[in-house]
Structures are given as structure tokens and as C-alpha cells.
Protein backbone atom coordinates (compact mmCIF):
# COMPACT_ATOMS: atom_id res chain seq x y z
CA UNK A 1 -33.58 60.97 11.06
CA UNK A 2 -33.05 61.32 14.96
CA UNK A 3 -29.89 62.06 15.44
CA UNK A 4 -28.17 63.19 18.25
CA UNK A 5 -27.36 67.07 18.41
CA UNK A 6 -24.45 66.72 19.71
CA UNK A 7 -21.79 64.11 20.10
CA UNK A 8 -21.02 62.32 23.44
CA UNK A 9 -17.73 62.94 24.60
CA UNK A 10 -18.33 62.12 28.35
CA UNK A 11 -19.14 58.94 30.43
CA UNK A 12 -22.64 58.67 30.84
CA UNK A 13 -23.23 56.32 34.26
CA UNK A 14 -21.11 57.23 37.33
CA UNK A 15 -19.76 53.80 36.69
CA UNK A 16 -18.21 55.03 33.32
CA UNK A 17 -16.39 57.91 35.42
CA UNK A 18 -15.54 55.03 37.85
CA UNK A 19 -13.92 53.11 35.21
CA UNK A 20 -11.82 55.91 33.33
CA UNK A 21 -10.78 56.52 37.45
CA UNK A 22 -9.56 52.97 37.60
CA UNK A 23 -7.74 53.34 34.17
CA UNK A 24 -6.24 56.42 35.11
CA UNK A 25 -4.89 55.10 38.68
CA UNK A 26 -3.67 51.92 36.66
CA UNK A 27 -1.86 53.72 34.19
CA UNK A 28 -0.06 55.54 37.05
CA UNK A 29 0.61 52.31 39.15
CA UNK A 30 2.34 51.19 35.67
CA UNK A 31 4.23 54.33 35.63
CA UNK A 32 4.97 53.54 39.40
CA UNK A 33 6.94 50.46 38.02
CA UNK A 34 9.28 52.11 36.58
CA UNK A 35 10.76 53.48 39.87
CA UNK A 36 9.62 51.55 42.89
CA UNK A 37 7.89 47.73 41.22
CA UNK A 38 6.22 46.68 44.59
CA UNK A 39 4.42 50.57 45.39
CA UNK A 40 3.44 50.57 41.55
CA UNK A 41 1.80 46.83 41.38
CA UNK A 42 0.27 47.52 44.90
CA UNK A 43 -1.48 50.92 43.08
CA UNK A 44 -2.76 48.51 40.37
CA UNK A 45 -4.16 46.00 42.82
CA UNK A 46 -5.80 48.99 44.51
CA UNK A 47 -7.08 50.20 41.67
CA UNK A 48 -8.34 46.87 41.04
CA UNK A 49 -10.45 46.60 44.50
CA UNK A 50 -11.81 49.87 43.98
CA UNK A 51 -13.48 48.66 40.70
CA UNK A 52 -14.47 45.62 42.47
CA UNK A 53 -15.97 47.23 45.53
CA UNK A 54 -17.81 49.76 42.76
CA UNK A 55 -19.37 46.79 40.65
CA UNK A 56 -20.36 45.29 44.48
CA UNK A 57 -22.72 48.39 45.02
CA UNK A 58 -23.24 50.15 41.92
CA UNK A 59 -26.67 48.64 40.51
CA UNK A 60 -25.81 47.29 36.80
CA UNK A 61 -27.95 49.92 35.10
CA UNK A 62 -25.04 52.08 36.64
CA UNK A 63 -21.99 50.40 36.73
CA UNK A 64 -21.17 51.41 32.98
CA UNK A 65 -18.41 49.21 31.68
CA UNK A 66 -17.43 47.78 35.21
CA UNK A 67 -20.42 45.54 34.60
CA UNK A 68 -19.03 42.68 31.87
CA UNK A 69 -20.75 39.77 33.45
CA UNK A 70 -22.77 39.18 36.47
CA UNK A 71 -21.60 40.64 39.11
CA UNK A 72 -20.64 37.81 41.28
CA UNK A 73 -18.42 36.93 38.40
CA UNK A 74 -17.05 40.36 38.02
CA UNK A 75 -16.16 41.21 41.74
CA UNK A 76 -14.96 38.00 42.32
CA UNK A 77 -12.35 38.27 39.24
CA UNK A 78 -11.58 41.57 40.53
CA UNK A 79 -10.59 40.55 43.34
CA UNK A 80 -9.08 37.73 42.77
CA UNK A 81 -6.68 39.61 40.39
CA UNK A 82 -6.27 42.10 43.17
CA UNK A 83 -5.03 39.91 45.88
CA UNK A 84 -3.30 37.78 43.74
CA UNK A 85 -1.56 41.02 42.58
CA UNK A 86 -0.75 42.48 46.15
CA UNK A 87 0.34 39.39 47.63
CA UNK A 88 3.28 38.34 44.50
CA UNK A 89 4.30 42.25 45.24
CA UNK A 90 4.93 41.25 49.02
CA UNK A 91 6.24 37.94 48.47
CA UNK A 92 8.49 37.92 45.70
CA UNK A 93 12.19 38.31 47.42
CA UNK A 94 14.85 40.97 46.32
CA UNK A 95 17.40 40.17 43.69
CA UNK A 96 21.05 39.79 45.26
CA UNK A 97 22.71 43.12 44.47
CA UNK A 98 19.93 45.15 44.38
């Protein structure tokens, strides 16, 4: 019989307004792709570090759904991803004609 009075419709850890900031800069690094691939993957693999250096300080009671695992395991996928990310966007040469 204790229900809530109102609904929830907002993050309630700083790391859930963390995370809907990395999925918002993500979905604009995507969008990025469209025009310019490197500057848009780049934003992604930002947006990536930022969520990894977030999980790296944030305790785990706060780190809302940036916390999956421990957080060894989370920062280090995170930035794995990250680099991994940044460094294909440098690397990968042009295509002739382009």
C-alpha cells in the first residue's frame, strides 16, 4: 500500500545524469558520421572516456547505470573501447577519390 506519490521521471544519482550526458553526446557523435566519420567517432570515443573517468571517481552508490560491474572492469572496458575507437579514426587511410 506504499506507493509512490508521484512517478519518477528523472535520474536519481548524478551518475544517471552522467549517463543520459554520455548518451546524448554519443547520439550526436553518430549524427557527426554522417558528415565528417573521423570528428563523429572521435566524439563517441570522448564520450566514452568521460563515462570512464566518471565510473573512476564516482563512488558506486553514485555512479547510477555507469556502474555494470566492478569498476576496474568497467573503466578499463571503457577505455579500452575508447582508444581503440580514437586510434581506427586516425589510422584508417582515405579512400582514393575521396
Amino acid at each position: 500500500m506504499n506507493e509512490p506519490l508521484e512517478d519518477r521521471r528523472h535520474p536519481s544519482t548524478i551518475g544517471g545524469a552522467l549517463y543520459l550526458l554520455v548518451l546524448a553526446v554519443v547520439a550526436a557523435g553518430l549524427g557527426l558520421t554522417l558528415s565528417d566519420w573521423r570528428l563523429g567517432i572521435k566524439v563517441v570515443a570522448g564520450a566514452l572516456s568521460g563515462a570512464a573517468l566518471a565510473r573512476l571517481v564516482l563512488p558506486r552508490r553514485d555512479a547510477g547505470m555507469l556502474a555494470v560491474r566492478h569498476r576496474f572492469t568497467d573503466v578499463s572496458v571503457l577505455v579500452g573501447v575508447s582508444v581503440a575507437l580514437w586510434v581506427l579514426a586516425d589510422t584508417i587511410p582515405n579512400q582514393p577519390g575521396t
